[in-house]
PDB file of N, CA and C in Angstrom:
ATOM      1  N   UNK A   1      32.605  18.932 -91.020  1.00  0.00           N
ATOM      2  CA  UNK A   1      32.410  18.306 -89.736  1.00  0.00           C
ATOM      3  C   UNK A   1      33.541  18.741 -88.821  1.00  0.00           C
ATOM      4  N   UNK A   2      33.329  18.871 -87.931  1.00  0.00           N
ATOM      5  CA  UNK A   2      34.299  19.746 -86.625  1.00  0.00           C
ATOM      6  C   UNK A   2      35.111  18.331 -86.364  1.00  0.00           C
ATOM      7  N   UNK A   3      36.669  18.552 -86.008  1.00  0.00           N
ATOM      8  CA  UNK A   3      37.729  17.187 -85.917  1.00  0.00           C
ATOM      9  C   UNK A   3      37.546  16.617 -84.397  1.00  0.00           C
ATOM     10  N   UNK A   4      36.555  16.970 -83.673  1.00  0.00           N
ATOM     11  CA  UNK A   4      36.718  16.254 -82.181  1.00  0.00           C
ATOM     12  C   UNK A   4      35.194  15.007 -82.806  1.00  0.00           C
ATOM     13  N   UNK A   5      35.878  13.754 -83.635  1.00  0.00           N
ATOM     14  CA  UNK A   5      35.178  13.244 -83.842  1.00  0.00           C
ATOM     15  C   UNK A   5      35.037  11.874 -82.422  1.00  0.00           C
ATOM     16  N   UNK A   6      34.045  11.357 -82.288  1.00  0.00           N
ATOM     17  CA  UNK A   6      34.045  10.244 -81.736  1.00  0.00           C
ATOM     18  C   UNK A   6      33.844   9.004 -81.870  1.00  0.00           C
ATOM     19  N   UNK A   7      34.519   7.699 -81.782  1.00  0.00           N
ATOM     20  CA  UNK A   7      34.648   6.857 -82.404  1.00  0.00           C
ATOM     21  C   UNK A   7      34.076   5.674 -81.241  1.00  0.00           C
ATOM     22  N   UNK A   8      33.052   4.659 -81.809  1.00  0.00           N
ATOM     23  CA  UNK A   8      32.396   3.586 -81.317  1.00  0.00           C
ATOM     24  C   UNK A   8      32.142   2.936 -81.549  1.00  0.00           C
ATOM     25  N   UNK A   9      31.879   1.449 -81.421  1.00  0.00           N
ATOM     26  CA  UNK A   9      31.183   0.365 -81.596  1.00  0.00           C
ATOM     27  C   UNK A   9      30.132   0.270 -81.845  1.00  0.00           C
ATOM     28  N   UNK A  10      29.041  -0.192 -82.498  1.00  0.00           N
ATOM     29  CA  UNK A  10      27.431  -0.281 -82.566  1.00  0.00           C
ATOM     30  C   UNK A  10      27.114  -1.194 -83.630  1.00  0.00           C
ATOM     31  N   UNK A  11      25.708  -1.181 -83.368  1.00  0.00           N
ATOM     32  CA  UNK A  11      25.160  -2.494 -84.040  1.00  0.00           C
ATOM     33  C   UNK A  11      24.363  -1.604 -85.522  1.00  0.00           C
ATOM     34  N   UNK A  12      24.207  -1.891 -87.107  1.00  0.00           N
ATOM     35  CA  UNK A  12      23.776  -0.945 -87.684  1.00  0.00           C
ATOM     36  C   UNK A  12      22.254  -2.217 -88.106  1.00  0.00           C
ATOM     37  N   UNK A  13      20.931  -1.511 -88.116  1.00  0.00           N
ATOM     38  CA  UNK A  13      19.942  -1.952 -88.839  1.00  0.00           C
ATOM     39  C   UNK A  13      20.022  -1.844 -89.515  1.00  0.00           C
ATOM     40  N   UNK A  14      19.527  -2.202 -90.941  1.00  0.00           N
ATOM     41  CA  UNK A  14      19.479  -1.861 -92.169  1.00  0.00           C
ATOM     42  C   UNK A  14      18.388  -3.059 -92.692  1.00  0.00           C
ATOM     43  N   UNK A  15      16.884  -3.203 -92.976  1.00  0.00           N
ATOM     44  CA  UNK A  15      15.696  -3.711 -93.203  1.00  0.00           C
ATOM     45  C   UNK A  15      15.945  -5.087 -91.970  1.00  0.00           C
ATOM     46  N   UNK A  16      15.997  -6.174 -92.113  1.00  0.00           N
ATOM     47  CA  UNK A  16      16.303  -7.334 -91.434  1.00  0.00           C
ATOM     48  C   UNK A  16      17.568  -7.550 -91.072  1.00  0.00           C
ATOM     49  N   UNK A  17      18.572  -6.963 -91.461  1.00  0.00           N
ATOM     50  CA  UNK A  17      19.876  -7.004 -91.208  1.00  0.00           C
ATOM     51  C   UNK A  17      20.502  -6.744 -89.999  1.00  0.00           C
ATOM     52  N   UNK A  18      21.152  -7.172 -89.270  1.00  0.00           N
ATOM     53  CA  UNK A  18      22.233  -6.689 -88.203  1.00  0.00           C
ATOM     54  C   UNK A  18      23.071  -6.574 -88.091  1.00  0.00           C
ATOM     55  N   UNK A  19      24.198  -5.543 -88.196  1.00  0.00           N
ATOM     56  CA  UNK A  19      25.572  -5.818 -88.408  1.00  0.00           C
ATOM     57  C   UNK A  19      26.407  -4.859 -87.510  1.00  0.00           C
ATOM     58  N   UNK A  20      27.604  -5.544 -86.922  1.00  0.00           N
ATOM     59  CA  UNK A  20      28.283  -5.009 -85.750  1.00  0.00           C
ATOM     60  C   UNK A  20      28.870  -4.099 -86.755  1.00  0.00           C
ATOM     61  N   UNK A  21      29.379  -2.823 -86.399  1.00  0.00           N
ATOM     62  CA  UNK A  21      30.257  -2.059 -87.389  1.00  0.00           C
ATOM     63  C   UNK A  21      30.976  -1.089 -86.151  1.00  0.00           C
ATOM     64  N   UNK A  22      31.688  -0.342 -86.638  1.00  0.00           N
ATOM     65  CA  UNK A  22      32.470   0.740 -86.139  1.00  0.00           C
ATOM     66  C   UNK A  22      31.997   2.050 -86.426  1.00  0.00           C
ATOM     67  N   UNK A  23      31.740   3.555 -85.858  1.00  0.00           N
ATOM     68  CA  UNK A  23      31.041   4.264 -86.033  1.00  0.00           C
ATOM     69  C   UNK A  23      31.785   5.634 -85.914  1.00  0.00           C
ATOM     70  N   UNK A  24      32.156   6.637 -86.459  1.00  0.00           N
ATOM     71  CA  UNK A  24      32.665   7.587 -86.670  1.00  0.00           C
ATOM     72  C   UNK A  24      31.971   8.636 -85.903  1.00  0.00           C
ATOM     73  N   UNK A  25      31.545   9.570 -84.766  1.00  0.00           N
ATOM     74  CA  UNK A  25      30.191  10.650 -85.069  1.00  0.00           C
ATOM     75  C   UNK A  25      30.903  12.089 -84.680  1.00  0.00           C
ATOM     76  N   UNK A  26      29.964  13.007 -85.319  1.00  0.00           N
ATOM     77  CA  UNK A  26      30.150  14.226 -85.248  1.00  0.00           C
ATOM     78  C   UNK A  26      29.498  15.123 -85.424  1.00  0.00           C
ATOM     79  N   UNK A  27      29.389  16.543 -85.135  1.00  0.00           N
ATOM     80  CA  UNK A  27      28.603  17.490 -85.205  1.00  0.00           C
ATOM     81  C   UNK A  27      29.192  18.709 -87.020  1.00  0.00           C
ATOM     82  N   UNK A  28      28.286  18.145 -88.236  1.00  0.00           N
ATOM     83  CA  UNK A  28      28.373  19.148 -89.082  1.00  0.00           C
ATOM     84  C   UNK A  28      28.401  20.275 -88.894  1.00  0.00           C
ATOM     85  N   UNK A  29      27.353  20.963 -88.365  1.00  0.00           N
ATOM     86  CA  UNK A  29      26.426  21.991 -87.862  1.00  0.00           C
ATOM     87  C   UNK A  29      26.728  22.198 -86.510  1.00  0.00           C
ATOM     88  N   UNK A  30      27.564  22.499 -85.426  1.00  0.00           N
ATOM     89  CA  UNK A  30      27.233  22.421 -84.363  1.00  0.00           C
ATOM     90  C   UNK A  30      26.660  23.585 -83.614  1.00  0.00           C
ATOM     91  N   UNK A  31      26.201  24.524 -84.401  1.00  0.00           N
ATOM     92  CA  UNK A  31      25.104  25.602 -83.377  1.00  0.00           C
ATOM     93  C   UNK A  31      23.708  25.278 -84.348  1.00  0.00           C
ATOM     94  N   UNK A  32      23.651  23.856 -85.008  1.00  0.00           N
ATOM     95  CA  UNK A  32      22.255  23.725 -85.256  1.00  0.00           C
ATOM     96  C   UNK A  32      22.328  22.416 -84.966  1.00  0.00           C
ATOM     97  N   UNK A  33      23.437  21.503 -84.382  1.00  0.00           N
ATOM     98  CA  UNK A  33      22.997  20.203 -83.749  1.00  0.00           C
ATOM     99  C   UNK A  33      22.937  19.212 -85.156  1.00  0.00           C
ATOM    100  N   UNK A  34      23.066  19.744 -86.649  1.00  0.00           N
ATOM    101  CA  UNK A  34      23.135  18.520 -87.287  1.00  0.00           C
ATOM    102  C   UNK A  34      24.590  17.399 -87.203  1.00  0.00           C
ATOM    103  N   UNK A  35      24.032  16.264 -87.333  1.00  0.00           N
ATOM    104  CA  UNK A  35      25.273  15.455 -86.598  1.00  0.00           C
ATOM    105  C   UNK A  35      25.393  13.924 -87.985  1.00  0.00           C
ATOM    106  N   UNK A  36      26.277  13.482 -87.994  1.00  0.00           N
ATOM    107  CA  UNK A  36      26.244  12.352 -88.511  1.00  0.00           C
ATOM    108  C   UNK A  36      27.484  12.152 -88.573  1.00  0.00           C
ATOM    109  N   UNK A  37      28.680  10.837 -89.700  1.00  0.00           N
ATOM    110  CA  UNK A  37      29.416  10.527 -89.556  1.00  0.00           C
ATOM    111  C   UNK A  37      29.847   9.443 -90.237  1.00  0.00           C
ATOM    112  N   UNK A  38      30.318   8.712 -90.278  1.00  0.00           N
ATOM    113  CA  UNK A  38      31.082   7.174 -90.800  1.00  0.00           C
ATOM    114  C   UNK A  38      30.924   6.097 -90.554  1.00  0.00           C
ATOM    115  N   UNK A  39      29.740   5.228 -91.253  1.00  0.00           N
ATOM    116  CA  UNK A  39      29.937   3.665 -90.798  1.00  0.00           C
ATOM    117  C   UNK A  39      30.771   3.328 -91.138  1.00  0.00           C
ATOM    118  N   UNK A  40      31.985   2.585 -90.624  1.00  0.00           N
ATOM    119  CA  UNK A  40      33.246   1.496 -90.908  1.00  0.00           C
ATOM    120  C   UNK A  40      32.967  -0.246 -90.508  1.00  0.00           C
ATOM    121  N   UNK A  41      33.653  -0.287 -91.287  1.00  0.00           N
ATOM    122  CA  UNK A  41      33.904  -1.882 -91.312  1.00  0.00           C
ATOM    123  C   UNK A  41      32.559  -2.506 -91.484  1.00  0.00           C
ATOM    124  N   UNK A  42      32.162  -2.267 -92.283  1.00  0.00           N
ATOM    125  CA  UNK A  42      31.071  -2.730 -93.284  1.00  0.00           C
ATOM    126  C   UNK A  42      31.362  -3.716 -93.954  1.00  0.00           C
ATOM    127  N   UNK A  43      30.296  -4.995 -94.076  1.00  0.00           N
ATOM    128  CA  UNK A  43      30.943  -6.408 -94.768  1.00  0.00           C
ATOM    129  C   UNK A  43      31.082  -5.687 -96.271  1.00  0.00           C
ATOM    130  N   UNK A  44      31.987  -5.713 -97.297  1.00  0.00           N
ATOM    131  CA  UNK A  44      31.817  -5.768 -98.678  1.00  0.00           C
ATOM    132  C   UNK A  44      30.762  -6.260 -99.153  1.00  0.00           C
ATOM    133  N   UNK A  45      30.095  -7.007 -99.042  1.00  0.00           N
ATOM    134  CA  UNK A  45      28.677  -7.738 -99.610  1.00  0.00           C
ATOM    135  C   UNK A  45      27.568  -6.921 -99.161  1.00  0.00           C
ATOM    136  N   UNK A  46      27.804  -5.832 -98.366  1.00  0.00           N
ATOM    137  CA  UNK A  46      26.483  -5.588 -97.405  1.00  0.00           C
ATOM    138  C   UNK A  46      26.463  -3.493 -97.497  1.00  0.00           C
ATOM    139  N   UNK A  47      27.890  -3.138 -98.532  1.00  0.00           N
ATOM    140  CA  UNK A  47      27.677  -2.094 -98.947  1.00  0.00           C
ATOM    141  C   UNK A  47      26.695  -1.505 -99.482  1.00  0.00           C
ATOM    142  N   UNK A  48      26.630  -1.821-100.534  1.00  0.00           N
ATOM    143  CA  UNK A  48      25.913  -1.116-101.516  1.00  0.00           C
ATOM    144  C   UNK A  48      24.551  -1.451-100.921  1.00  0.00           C
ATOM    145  N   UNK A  49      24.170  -2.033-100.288  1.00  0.00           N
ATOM    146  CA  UNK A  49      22.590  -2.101 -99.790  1.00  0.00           C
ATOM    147  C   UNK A  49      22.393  -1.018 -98.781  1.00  0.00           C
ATOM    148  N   UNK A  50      23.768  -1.215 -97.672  1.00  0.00           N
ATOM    149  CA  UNK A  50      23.866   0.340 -96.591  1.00  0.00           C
ATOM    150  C   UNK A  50      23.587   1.622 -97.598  1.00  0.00           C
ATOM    151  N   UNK A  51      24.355   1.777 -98.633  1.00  0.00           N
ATOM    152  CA  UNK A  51      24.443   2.951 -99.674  1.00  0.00           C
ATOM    153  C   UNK A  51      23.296   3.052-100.024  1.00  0.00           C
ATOM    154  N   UNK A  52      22.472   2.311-100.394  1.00  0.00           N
ATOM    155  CA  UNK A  52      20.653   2.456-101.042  1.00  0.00           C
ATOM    156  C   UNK A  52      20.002   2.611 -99.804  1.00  0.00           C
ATOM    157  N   UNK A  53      19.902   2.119 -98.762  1.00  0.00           N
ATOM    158  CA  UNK A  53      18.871   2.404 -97.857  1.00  0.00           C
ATOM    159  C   UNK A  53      18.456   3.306 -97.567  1.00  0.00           C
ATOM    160  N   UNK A  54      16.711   3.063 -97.596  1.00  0.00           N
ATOM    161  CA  UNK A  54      16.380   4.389 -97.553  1.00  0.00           C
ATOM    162  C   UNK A  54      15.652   4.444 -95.931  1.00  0.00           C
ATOM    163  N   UNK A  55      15.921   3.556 -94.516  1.00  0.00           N
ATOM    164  CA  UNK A  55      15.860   3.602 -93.556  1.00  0.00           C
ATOM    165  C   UNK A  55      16.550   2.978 -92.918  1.00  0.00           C
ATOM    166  N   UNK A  56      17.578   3.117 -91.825  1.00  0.00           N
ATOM    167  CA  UNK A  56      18.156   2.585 -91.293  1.00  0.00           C
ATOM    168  C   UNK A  56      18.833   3.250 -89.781  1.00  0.00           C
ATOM    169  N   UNK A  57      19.505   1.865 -88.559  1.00  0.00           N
ATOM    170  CA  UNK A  57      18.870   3.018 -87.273  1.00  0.00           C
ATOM    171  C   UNK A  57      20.241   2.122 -86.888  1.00  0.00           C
ATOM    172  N   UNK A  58      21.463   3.003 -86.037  1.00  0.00           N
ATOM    173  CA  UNK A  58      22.481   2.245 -85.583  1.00  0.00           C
ATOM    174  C   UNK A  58      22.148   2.319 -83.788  1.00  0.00           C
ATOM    175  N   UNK A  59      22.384   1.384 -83.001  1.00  0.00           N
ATOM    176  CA  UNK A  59      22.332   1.371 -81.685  1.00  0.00           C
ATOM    177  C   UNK A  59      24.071   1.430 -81.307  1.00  0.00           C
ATOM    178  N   UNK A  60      24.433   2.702 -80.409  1.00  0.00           N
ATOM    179  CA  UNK A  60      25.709   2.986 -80.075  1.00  0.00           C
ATOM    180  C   UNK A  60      26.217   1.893 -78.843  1.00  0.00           C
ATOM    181  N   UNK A  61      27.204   1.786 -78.318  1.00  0.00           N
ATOM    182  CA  UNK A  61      27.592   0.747 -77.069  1.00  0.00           C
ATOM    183  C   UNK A  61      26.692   1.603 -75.998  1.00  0.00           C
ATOM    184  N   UNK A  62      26.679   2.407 -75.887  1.00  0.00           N
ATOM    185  CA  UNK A  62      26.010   3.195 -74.478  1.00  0.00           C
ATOM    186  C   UNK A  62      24.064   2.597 -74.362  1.00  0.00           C
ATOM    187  N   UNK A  63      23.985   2.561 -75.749  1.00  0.00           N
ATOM    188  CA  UNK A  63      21.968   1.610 -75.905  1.00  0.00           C
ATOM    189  C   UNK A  63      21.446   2.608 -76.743  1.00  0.00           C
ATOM    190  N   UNK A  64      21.376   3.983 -77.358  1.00  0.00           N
ATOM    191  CA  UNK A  64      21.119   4.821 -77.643  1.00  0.00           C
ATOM    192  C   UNK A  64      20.904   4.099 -78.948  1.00  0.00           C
ATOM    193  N   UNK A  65      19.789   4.207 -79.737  1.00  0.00           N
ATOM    194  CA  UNK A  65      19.474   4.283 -80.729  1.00  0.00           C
ATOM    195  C   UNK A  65      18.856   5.292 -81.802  1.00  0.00           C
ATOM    196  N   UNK A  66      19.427   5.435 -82.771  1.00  0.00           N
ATOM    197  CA  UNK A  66      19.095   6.445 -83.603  1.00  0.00           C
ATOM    198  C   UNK A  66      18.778   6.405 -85.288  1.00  0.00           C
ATOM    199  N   UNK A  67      18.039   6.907 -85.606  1.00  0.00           N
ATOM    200  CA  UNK A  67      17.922   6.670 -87.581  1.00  0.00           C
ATOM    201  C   UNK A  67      18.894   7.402 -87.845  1.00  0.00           C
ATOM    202  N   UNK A  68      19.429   7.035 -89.118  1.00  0.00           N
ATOM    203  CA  UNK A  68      20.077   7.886 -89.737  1.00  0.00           C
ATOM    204  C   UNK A  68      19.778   7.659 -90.853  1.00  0.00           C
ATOM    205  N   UNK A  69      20.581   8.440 -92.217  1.00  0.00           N
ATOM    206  CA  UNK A  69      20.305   8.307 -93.525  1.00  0.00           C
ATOM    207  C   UNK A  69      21.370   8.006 -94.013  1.00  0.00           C
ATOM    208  N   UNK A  70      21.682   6.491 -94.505  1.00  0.00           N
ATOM    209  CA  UNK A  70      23.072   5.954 -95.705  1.00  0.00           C
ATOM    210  C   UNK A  70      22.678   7.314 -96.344  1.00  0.00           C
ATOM    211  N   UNK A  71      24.100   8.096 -97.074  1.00  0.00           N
ATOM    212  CA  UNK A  71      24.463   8.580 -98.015  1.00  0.00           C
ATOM    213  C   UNK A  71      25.526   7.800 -99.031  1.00  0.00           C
ATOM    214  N   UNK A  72      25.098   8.166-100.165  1.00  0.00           N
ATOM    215  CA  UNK A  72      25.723   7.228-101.777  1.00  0.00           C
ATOM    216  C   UNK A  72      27.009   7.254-101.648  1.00  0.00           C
ATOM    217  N   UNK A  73      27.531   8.336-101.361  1.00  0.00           N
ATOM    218  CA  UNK A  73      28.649   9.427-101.850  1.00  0.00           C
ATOM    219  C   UNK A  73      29.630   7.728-101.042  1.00  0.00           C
ATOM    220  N   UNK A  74      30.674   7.521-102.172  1.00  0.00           N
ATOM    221  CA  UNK A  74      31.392   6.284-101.478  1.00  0.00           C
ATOM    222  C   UNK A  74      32.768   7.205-100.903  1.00  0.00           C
ATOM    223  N   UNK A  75      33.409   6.429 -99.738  1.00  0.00           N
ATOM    224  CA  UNK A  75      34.714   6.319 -98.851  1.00  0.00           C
ATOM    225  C   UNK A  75      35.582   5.264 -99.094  1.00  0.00           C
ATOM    226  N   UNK A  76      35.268   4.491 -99.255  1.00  0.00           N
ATOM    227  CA  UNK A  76      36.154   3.368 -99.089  1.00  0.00           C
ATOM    228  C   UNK A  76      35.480   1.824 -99.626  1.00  0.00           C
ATOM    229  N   UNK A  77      36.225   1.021 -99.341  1.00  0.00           N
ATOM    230  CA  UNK A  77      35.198  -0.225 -99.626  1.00  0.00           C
ATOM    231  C   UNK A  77      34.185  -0.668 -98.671  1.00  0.00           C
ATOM    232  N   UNK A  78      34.591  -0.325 -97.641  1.00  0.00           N
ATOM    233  CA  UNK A  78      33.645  -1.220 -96.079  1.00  0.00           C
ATOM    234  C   UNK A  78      33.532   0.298 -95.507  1.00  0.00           C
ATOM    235  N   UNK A  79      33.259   1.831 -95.907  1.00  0.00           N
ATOM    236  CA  UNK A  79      32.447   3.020 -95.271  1.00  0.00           C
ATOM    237  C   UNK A  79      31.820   3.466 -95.645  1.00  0.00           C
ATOM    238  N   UNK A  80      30.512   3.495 -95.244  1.00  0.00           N
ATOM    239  CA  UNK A  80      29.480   4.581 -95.689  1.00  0.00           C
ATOM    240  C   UNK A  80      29.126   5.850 -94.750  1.00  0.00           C
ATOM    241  N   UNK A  81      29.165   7.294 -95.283  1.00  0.00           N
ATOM    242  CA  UNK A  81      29.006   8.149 -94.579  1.00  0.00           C
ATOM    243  C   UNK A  81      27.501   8.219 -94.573  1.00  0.00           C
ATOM    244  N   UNK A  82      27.229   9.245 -93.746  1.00  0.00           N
ATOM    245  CA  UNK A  82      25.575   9.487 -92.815  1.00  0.00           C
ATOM    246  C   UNK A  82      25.121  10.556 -92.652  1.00  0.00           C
ATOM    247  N   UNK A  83      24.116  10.416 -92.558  1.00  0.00           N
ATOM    248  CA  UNK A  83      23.512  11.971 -91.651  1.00  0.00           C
ATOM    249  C   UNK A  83      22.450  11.278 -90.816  1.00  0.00           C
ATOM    250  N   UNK A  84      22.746  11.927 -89.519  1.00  0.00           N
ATOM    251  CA  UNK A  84      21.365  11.476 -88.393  1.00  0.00           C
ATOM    252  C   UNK A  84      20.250  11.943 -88.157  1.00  0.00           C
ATOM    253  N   UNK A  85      19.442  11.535 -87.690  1.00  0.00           N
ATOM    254  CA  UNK A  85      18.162  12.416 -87.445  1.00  0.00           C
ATOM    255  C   UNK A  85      17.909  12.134 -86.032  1.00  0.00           C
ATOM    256  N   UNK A  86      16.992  13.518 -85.617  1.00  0.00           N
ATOM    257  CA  UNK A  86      16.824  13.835 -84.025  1.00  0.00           C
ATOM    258  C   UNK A  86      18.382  14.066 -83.442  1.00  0.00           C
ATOM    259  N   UNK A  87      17.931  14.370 -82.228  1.00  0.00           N
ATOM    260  CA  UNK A  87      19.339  15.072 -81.293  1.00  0.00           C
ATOM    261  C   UNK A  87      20.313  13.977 -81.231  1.00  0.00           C
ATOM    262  N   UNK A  88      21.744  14.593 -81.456  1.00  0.00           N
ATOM    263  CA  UNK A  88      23.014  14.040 -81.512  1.00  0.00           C
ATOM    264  C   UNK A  88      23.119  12.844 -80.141  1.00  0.00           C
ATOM    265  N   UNK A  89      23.720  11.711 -80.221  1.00  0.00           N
ATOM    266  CA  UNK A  89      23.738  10.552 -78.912  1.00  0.00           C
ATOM    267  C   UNK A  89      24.510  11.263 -78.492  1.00  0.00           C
ATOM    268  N   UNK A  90      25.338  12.187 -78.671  1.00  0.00           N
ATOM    269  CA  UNK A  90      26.568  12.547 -77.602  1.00  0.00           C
ATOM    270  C   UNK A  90      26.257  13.915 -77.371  1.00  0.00           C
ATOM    271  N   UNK A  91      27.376  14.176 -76.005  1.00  0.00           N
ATOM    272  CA  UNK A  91      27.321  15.684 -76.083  1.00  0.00           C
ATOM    273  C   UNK A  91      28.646  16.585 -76.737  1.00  0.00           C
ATOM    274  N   UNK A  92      27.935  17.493 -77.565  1.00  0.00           N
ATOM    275  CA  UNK A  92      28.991  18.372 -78.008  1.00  0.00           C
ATOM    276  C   UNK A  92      29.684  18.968 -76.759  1.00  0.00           C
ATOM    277  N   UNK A  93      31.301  18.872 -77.395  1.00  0.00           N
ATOM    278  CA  UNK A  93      32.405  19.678 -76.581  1.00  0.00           C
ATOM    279  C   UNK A  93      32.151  21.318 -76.748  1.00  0.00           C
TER     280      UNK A  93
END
């Protein structure tokens, strides 16, 4: 992932769930636009369900909503990393 990451506020879905979290994003790929990044501050109780989901859609502070895909692979206690789908909410530098 390229280091001009950007860091935000947003709300994460996850089935009935709502949860305010902190959001890492970035461009993997950036001459193919794949993008994803870091949910933070994830309740401990509400990990491992982010980690299994197999749909889930974060809304950024700007309103932008997007799916992404929890990945397993663990960070920390309260981060789960991502991959997004459809075009990146931001614009690449």
């Amino acid at each position: 992932m390229r280091a001009d990451l950007r860091c935000d506020d947003a709300l994460l879905f996850v089935g009935d769930q709502q949860i305010a979290v902190e959001v890492d994003l970035g461009l993997f790929l950036p001459d193919t636009g794949v993008w994803g990044g870091v949910l933070n501050r994830i309740p401990p109780s509400m990990v491992d369900q982010v980690r299994s989901a197999h749909e889930a859609h974060v809304r950024l502070s700007s309103g932008q909503k997007r799916r992404i895909r929890p990945l397993a692979a663990p960070i920390d206690g309260t981060s789960v990393p991502f991959m997004g789908e459809g075009t990146a909410p931001f614009h690449a530098c």
